[in-house]
Protein backbone atom coordinates (compact mmCIF):
# COMPACT_ATOMS: atom_id res chain seq x y z
CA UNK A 1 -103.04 -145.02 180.26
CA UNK A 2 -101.11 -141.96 179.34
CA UNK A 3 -102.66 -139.00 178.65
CA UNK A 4 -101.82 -135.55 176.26
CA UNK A 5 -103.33 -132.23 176.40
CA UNK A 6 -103.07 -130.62 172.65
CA UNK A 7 -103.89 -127.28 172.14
CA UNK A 8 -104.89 -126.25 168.77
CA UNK A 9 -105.92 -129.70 167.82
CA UNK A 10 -108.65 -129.32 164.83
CA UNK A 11 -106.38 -129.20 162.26
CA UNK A 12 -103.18 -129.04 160.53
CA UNK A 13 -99.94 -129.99 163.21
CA UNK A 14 -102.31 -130.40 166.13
CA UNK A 15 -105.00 -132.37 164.27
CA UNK A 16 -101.80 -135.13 162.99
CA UNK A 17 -100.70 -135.15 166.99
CA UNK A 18 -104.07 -136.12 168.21
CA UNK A 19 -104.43 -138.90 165.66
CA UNK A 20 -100.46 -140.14 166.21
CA UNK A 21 -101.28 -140.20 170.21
CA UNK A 22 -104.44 -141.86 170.06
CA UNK A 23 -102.70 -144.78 167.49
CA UNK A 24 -100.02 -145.13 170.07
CA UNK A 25 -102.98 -145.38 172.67
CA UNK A 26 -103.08 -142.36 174.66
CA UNK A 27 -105.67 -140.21 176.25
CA UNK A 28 -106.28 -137.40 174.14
CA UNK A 29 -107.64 -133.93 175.60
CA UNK A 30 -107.69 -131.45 172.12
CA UNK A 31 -108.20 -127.77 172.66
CA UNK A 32 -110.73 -126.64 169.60
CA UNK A 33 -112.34 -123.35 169.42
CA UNK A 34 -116.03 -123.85 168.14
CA UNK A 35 -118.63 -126.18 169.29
CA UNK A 36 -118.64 -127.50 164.93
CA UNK A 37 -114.92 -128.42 165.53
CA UNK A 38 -115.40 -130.49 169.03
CA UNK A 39 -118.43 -132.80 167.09
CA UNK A 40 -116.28 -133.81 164.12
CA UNK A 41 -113.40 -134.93 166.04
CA UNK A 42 -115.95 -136.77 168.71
CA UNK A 43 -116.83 -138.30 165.49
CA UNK A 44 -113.41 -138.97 163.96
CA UNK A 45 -111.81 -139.73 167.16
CA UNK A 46 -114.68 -141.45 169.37
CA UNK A 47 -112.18 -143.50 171.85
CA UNK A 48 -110.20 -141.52 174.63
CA UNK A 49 -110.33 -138.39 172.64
CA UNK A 50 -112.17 -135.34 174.67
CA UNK A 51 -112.66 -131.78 172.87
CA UNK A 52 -111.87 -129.37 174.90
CA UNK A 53 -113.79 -125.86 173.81
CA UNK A 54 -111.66 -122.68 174.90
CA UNK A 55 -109.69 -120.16 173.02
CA UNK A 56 -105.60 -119.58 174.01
CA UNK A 57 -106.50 -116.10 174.58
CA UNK A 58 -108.78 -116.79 177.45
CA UNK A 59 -107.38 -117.63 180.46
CA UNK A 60 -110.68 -118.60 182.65
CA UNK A 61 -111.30 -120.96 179.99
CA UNK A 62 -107.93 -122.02 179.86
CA UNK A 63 -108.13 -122.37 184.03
CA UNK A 64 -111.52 -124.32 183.30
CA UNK A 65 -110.09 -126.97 181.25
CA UNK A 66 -107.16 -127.69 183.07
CA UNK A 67 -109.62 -128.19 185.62
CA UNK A 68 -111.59 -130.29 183.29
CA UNK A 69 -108.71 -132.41 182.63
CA UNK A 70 -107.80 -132.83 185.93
CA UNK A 71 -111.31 -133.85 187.17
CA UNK A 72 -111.60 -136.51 184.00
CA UNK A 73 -107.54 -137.93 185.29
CA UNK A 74 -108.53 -138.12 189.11
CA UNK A 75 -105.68 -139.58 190.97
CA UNK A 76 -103.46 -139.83 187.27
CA UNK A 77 -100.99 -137.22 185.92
CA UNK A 78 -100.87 -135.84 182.84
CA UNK A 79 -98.30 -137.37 180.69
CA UNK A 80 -97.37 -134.44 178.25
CA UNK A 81 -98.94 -130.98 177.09
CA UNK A 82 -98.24 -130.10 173.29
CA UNK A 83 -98.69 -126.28 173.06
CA UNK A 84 -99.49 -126.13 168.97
CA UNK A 85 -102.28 -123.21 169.38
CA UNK A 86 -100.74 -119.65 168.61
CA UNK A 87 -101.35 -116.21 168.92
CA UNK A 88 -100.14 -113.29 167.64
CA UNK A 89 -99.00 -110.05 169.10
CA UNK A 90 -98.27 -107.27 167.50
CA UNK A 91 -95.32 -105.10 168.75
């Protein structure tokens, strides 16, 4: 099965790429920021769709869920990464 890593995935652009991947049946990994936004799409999305609870900004939690991902994929590779979640700097 392929699999996808979207950041930013509980709503808007990311929210649309989760639900296009998992109709084209891929393995969906969605980055969401609160524990509220991983439940409803574990509820909207229950089949090969796995919240993945870290902010952009923080990069042990970022390290942790690649981690996670890699751990749930064994011996598979990640098909594609869709970096949706921003930030913004000030200069």
């Amino acid at each position: 099965m392929k699999s996808l890593v979207v950041t930013g995935a509980s709503t808007g652009i990311g929210h649309a790429t989760v639900a296009a991947a998992l109709a084209r049946g891929f393995e969906v990994f969605g980055s969401v920021r609160t524990a509220a936004d991983a439940a409803r799409l574990r509820q909207e999305f229950p089949k090969h769709f796995t919240p993945l609870l870290f902010d952009v900004t923080d990069a042990q939690a970022v390290a942790a869920a690649a981690h996670q991902v890699a751990a749930a994929l064994g011996s598979h590779t990640l098909t594609a990464l869709v970096n949706n979640a921003g930030i913004a700097v000030s200069g």
